[in-house]
N, C-alpha and C. Protein backbone atom coordinates (compact mmCIF):
# COMPACT_ATOMS: atom_id res chain seq x y z
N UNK A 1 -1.87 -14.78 9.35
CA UNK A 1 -2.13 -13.72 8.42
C UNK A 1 -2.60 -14.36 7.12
N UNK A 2 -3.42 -13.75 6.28
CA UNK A 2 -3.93 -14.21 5.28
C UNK A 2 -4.21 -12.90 4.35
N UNK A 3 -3.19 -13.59 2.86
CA UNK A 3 -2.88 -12.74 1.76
C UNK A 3 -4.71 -13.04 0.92
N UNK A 4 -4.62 -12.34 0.14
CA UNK A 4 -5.74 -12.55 -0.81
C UNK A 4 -5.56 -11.86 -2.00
N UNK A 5 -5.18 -12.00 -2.77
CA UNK A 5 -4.58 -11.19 -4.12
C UNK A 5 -5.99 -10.98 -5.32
N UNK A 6 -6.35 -10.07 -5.42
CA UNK A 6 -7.94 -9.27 -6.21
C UNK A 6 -7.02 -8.35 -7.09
N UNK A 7 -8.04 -8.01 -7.93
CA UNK A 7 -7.97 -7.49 -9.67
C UNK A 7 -7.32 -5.88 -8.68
N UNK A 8 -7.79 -5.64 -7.30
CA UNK A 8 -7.42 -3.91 -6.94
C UNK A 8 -6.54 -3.84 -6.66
N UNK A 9 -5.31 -5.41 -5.60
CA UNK A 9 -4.85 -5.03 -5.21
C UNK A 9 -4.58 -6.45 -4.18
N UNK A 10 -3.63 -6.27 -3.06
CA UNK A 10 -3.47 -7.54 -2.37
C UNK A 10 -3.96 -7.11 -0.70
N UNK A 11 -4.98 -8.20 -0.41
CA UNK A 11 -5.79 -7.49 0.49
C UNK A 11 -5.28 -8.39 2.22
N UNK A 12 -4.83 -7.70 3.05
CA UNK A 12 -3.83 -8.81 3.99
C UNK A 12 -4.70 -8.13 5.14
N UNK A 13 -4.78 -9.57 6.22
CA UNK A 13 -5.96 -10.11 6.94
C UNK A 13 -4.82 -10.60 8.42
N UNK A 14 -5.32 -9.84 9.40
CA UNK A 14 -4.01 -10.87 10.37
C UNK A 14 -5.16 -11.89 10.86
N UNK A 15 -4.54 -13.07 10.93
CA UNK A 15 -4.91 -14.14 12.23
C UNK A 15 -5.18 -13.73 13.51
N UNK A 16 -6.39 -14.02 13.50
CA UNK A 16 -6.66 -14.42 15.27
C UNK A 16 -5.15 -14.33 16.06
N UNK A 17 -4.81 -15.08 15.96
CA UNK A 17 -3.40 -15.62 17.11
C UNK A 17 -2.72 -15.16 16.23
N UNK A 18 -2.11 -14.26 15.30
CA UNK A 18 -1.07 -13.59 14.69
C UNK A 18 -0.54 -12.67 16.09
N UNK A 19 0.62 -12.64 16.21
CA UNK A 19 1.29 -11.99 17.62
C UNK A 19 1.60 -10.33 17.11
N UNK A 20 1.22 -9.78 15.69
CA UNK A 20 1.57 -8.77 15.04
C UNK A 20 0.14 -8.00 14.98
N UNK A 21 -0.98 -8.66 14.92
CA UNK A 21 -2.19 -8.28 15.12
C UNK A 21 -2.16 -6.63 15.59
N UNK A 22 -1.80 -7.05 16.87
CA UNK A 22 -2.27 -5.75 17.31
C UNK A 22 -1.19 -4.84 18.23
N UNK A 23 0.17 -5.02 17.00
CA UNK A 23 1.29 -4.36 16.72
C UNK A 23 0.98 -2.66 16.59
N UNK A 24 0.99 -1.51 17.60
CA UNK A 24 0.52 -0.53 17.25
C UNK A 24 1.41 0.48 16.06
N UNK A 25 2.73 0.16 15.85
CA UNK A 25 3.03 0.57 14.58
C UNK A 25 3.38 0.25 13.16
N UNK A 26 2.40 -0.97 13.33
CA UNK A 26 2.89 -1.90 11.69
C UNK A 26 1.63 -1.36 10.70
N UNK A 27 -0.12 -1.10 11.73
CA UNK A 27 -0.65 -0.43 10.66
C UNK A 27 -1.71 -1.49 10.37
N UNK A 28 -1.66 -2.80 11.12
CA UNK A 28 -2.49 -4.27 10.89
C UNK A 28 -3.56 -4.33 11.40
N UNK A 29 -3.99 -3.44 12.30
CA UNK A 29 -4.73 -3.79 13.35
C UNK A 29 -6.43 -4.09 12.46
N UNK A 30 -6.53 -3.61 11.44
CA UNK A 30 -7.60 -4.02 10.53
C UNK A 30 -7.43 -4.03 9.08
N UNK A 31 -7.95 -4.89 8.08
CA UNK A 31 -7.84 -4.97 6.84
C UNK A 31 -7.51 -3.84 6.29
N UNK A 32 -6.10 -4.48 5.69
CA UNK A 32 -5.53 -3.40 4.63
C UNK A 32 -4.80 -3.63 3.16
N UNK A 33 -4.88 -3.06 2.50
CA UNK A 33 -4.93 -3.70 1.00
C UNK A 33 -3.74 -2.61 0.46
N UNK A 34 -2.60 -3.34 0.17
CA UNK A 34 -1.49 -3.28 -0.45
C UNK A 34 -1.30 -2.98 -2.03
N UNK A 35 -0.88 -1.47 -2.22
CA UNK A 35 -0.96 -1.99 -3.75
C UNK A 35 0.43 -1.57 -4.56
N UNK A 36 0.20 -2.07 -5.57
CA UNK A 36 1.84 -1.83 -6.20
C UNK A 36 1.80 -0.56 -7.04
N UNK A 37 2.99 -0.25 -7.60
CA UNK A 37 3.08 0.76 -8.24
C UNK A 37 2.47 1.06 -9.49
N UNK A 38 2.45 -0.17 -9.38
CA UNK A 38 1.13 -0.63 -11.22
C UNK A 38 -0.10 -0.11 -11.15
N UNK A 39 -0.36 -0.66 -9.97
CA UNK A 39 -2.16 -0.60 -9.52
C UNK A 39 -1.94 0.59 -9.07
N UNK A 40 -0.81 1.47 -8.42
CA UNK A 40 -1.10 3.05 -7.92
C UNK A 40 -1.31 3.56 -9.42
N UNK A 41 -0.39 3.34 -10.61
CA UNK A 41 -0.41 4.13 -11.48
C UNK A 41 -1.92 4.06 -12.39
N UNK A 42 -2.17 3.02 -12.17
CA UNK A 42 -3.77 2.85 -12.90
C UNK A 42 -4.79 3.91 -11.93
N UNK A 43 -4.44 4.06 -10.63
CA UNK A 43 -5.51 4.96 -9.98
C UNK A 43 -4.99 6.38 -10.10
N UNK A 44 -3.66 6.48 -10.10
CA UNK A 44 -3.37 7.85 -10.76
C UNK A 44 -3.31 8.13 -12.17
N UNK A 45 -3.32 7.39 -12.98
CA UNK A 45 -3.51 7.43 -14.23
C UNK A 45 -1.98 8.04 -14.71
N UNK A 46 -0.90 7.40 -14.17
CA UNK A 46 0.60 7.85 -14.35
C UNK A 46 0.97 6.40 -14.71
N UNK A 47 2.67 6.86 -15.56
CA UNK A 47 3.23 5.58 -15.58
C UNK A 47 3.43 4.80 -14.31
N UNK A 48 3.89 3.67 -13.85
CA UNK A 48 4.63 2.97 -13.01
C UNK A 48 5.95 3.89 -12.59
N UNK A 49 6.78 4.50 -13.62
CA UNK A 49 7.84 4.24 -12.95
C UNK A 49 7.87 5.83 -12.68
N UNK A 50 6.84 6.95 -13.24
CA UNK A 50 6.52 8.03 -12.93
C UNK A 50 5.96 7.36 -11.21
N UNK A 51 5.36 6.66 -10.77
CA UNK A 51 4.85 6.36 -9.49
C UNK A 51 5.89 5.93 -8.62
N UNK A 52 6.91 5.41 -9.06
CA UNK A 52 8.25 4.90 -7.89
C UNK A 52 9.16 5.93 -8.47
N UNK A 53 9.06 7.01 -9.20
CA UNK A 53 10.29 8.21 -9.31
C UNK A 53 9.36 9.60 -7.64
N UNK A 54 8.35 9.36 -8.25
CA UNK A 54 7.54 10.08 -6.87
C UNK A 54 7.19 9.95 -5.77
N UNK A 55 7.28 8.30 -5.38
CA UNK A 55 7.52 7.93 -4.17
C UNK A 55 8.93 8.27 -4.16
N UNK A 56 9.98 7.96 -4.80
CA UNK A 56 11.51 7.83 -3.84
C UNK A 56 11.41 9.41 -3.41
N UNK A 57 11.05 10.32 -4.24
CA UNK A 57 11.08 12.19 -3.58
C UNK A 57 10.17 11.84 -2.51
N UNK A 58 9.08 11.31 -2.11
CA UNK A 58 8.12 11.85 -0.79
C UNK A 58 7.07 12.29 -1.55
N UNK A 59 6.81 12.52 -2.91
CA UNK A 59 5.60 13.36 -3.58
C UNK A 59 4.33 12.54 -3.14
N UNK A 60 4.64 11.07 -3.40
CA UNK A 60 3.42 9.71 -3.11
C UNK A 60 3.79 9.62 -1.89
N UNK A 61 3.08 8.76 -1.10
CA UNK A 61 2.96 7.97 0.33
C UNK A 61 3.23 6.59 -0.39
N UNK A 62 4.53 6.02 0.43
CA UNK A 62 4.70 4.53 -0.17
C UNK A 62 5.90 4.32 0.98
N UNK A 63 6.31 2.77 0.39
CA UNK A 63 7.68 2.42 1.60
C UNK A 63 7.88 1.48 0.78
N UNK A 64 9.56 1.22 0.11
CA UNK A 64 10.42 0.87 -0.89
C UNK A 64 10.89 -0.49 0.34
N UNK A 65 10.41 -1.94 -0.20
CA UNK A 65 10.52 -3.03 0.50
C UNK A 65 11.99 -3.10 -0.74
N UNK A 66 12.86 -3.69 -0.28
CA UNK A 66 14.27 -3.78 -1.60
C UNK A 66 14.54 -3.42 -2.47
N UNK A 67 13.69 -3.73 -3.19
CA UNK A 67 13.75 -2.63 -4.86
C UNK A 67 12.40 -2.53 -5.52
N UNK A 68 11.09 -2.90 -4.45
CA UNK A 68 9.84 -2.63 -4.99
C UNK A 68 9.41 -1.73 -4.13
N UNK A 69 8.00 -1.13 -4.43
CA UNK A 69 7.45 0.38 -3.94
C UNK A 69 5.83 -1.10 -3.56
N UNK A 70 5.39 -0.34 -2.52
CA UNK A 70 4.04 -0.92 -2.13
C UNK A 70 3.75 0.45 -1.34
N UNK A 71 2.59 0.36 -1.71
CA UNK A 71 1.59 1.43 -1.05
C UNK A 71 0.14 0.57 -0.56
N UNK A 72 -0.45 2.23 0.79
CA UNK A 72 -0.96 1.79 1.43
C UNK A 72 -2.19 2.54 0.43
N UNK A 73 -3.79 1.87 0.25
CA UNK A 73 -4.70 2.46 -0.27
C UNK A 73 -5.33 3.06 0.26
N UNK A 74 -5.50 3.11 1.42
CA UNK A 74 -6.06 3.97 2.61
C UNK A 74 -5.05 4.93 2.50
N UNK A 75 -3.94 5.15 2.42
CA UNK A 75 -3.01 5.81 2.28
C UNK A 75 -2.98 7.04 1.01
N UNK A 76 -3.16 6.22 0.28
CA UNK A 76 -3.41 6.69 -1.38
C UNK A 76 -4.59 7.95 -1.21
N UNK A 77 -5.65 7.10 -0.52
CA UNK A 77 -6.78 7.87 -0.74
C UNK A 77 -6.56 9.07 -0.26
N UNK A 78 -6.22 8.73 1.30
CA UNK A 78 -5.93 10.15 2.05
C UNK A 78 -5.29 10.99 1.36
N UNK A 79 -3.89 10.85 1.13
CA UNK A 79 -3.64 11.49 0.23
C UNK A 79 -3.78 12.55 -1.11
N UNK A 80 -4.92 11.65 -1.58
CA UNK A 80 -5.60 12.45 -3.04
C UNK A 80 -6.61 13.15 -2.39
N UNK A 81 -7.44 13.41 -1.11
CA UNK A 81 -7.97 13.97 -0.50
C UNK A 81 -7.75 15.23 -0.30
N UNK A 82 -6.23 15.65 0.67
CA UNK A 82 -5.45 16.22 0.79
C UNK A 82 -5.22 17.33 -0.08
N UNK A 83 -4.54 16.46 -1.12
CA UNK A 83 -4.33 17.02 -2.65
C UNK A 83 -4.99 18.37 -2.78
């Protein structure tokens, strides 16, 4: 797997021979770019912690790794689509 960290966001790449590749519910199976609650709030134009008070309700699409919020941008988008 291969991280790549850009000004949008952190953009994660599986390996060839990654055994998670083509994991049908992790979501890997093609480039997907991770973003934090920072970078959600810059695309929603909300605080940060307005962005992890609305993920913990379900309002955002996100998944709380210990005590940080990461979202999916494909996710995001759909979402504001929706909207």
């Amino acid at each position: 797997m291969t991280l790549r960290a850009t000004s949008e966001g952190t953009t994660i790449t599986p390996a060839a021979n990654d055994h998670l590749a083509d994991h049908p519910h992790l979501g890997i199976q093609d480039q997907q770019e991770v973003l934090t609650a920072e970078e959600v709030g810059k695309i929603l134009r909300l605080h940060p912690v307005t962005v992890r008070l609305k993920a913990a309700s379900g309002e955002i699409p996100g998944r709380q790794l210990g005590n940080r919020w990461r979202f999916s941008r494909t996710r995001i988008n759909e979402w504001l689509m929706a909207a």
